[in-house]
C-alpha atoms as a PDB file:
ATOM      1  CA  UNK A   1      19.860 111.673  35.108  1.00  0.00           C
ATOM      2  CA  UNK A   2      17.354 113.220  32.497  1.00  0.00           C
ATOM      3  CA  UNK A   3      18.769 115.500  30.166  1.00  0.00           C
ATOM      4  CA  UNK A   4      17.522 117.541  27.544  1.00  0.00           C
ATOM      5  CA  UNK A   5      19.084 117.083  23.383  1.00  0.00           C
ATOM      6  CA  UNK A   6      17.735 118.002  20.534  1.00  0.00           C
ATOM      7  CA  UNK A   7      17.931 116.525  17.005  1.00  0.00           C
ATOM      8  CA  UNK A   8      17.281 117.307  13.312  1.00  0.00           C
ATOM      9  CA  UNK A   9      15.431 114.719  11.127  1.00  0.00           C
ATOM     10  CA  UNK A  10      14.724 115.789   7.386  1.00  0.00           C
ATOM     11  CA  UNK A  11      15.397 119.594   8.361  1.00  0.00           C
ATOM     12  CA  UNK A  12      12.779 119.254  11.147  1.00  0.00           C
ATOM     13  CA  UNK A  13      14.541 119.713  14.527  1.00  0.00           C
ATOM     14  CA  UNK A  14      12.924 117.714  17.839  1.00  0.00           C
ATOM     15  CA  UNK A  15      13.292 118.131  21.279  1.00  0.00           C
ATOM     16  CA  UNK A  16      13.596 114.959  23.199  1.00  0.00           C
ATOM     17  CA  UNK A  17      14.409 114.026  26.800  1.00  0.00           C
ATOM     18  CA  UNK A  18      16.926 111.515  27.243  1.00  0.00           C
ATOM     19  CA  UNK A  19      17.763 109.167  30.541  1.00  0.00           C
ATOM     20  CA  UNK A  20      21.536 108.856  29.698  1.00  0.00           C
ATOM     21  CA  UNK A  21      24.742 109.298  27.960  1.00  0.00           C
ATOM     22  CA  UNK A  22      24.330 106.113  26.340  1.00  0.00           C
ATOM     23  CA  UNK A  23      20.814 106.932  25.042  1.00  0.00           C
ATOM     24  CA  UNK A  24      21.480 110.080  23.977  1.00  0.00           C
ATOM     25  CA  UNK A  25      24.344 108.396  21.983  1.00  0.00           C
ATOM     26  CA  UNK A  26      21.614 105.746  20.556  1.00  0.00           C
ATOM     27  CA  UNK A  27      19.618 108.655  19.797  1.00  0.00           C
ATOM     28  CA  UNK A  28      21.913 110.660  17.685  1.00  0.00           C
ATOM     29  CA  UNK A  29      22.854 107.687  15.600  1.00  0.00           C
ATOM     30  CA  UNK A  30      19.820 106.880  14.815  1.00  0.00           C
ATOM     31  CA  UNK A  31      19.033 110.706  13.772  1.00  0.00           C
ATOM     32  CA  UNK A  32      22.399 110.190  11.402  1.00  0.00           C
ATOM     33  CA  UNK A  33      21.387 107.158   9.917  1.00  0.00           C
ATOM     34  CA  UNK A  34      17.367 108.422   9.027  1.00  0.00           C
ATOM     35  CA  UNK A  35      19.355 111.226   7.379  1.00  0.00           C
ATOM     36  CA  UNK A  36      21.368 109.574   5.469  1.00  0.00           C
ATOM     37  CA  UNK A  37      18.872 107.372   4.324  1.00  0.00           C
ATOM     38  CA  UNK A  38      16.215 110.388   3.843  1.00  0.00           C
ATOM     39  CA  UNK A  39      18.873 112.115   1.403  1.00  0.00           C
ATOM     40  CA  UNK A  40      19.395 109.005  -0.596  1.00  0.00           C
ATOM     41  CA  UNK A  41      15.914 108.433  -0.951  1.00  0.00           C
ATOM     42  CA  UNK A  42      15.279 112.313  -1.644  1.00  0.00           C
ATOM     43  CA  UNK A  43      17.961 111.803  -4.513  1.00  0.00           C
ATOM     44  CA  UNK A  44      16.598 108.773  -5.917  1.00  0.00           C
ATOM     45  CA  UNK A  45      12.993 109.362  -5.335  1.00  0.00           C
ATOM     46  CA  UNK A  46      12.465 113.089  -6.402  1.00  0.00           C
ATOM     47  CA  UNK A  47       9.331 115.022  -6.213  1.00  0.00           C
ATOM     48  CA  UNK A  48       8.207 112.238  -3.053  1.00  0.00           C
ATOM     49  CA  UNK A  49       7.124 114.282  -0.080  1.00  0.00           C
ATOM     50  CA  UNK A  50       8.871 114.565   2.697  1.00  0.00           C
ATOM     51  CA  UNK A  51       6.039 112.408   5.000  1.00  0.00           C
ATOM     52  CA  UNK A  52       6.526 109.558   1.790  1.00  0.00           C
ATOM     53  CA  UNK A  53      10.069 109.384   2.108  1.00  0.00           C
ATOM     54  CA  UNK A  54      10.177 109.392   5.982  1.00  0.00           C
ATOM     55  CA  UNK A  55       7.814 106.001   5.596  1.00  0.00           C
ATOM     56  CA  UNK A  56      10.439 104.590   3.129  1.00  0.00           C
ATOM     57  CA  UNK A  57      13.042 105.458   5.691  1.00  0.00           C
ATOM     58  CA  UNK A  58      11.120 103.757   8.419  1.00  0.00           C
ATOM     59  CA  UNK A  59      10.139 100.794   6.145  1.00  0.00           C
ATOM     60  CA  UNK A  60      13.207 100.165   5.003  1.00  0.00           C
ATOM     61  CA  UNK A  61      15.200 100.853   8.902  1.00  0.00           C
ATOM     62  CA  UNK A  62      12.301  98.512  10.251  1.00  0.00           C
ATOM     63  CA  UNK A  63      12.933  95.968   8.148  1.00  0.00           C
ATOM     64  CA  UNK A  64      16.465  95.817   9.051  1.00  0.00           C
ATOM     65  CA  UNK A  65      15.466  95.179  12.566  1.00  0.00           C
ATOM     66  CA  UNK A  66      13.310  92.639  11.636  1.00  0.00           C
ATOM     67  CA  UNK A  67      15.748  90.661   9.986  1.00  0.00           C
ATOM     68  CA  UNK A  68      18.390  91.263  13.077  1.00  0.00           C
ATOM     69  CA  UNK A  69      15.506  89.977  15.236  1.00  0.00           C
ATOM     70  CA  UNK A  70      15.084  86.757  13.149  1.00  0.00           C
ATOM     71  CA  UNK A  71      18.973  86.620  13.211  1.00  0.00           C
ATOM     72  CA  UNK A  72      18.938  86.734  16.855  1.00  0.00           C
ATOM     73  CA  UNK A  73      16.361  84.487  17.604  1.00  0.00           C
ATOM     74  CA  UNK A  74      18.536  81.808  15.658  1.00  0.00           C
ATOM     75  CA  UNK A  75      21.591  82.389  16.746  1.00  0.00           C
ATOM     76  CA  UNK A  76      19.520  81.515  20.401  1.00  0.00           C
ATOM     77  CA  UNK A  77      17.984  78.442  18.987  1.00  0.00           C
ATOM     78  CA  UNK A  78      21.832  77.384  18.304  1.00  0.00           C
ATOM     79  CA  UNK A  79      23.630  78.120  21.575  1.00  0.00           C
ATOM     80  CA  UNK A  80      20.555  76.377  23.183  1.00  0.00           C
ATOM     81  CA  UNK A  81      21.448  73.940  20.605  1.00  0.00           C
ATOM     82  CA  UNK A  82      25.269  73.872  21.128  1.00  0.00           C
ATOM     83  CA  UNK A  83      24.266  73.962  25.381  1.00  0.00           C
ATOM     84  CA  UNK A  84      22.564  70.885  25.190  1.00  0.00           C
ATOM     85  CA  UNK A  85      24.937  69.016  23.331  1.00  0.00           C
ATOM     86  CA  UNK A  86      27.535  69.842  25.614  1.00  0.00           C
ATOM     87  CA  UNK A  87      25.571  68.646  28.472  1.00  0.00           C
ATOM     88  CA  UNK A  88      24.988  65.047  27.302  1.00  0.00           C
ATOM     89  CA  UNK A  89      28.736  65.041  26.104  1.00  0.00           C
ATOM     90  CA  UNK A  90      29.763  65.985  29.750  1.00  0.00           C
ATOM     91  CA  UNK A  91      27.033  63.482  30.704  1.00  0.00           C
ATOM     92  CA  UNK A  92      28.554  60.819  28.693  1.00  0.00           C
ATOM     93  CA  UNK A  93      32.276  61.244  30.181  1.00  0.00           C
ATOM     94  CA  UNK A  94      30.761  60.368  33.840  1.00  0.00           C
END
């Protein structure tokens, strides 16, 4: 069931329609997590718009994903791995 949150981002405040609990929970994480970010680069990078250090935020929160992506692909490659070593071991018993 659609329902209807909103969020602040940087001071900005967004309306946004969500399909369920559990995305509305993904959503407000995320919205903590780009703050917390934004105020660490608004202390660290002062007199940075607010536009530059929203693309920091997004560089730096995209490149996190990236890296879990790369991380999960692996970790597939391995249990593939780990599967077909098991299945000439139980190959090998008969």
């Amino acid at each position: 069931m659609a329902q209807k949150i909103s969020l602040k981002i940087a001071g900005h405040t967004y309306n946004l329609t969500v399909a369920s609990p559990e995305q509305e929970e993904q959503y407000r994480l995320a919205a903590e997590a780009i703050n917390k970010r934004f105020s660490a680069y608004t202390m660290s990078h002062p007199g940075h718009s607010v536009a530059e250090i929203l693309a920091m935020v997004a560089l730096s929160e995209t490149a996190i994903r990236v890296g879990l992506q790369k991380d999960i692909e692996a970790l597939k490659q391995g249990e593939d791995a780990l599967e077909r070593d098991l299945e000439k071991y139980i190959q090998d018993l008969k």
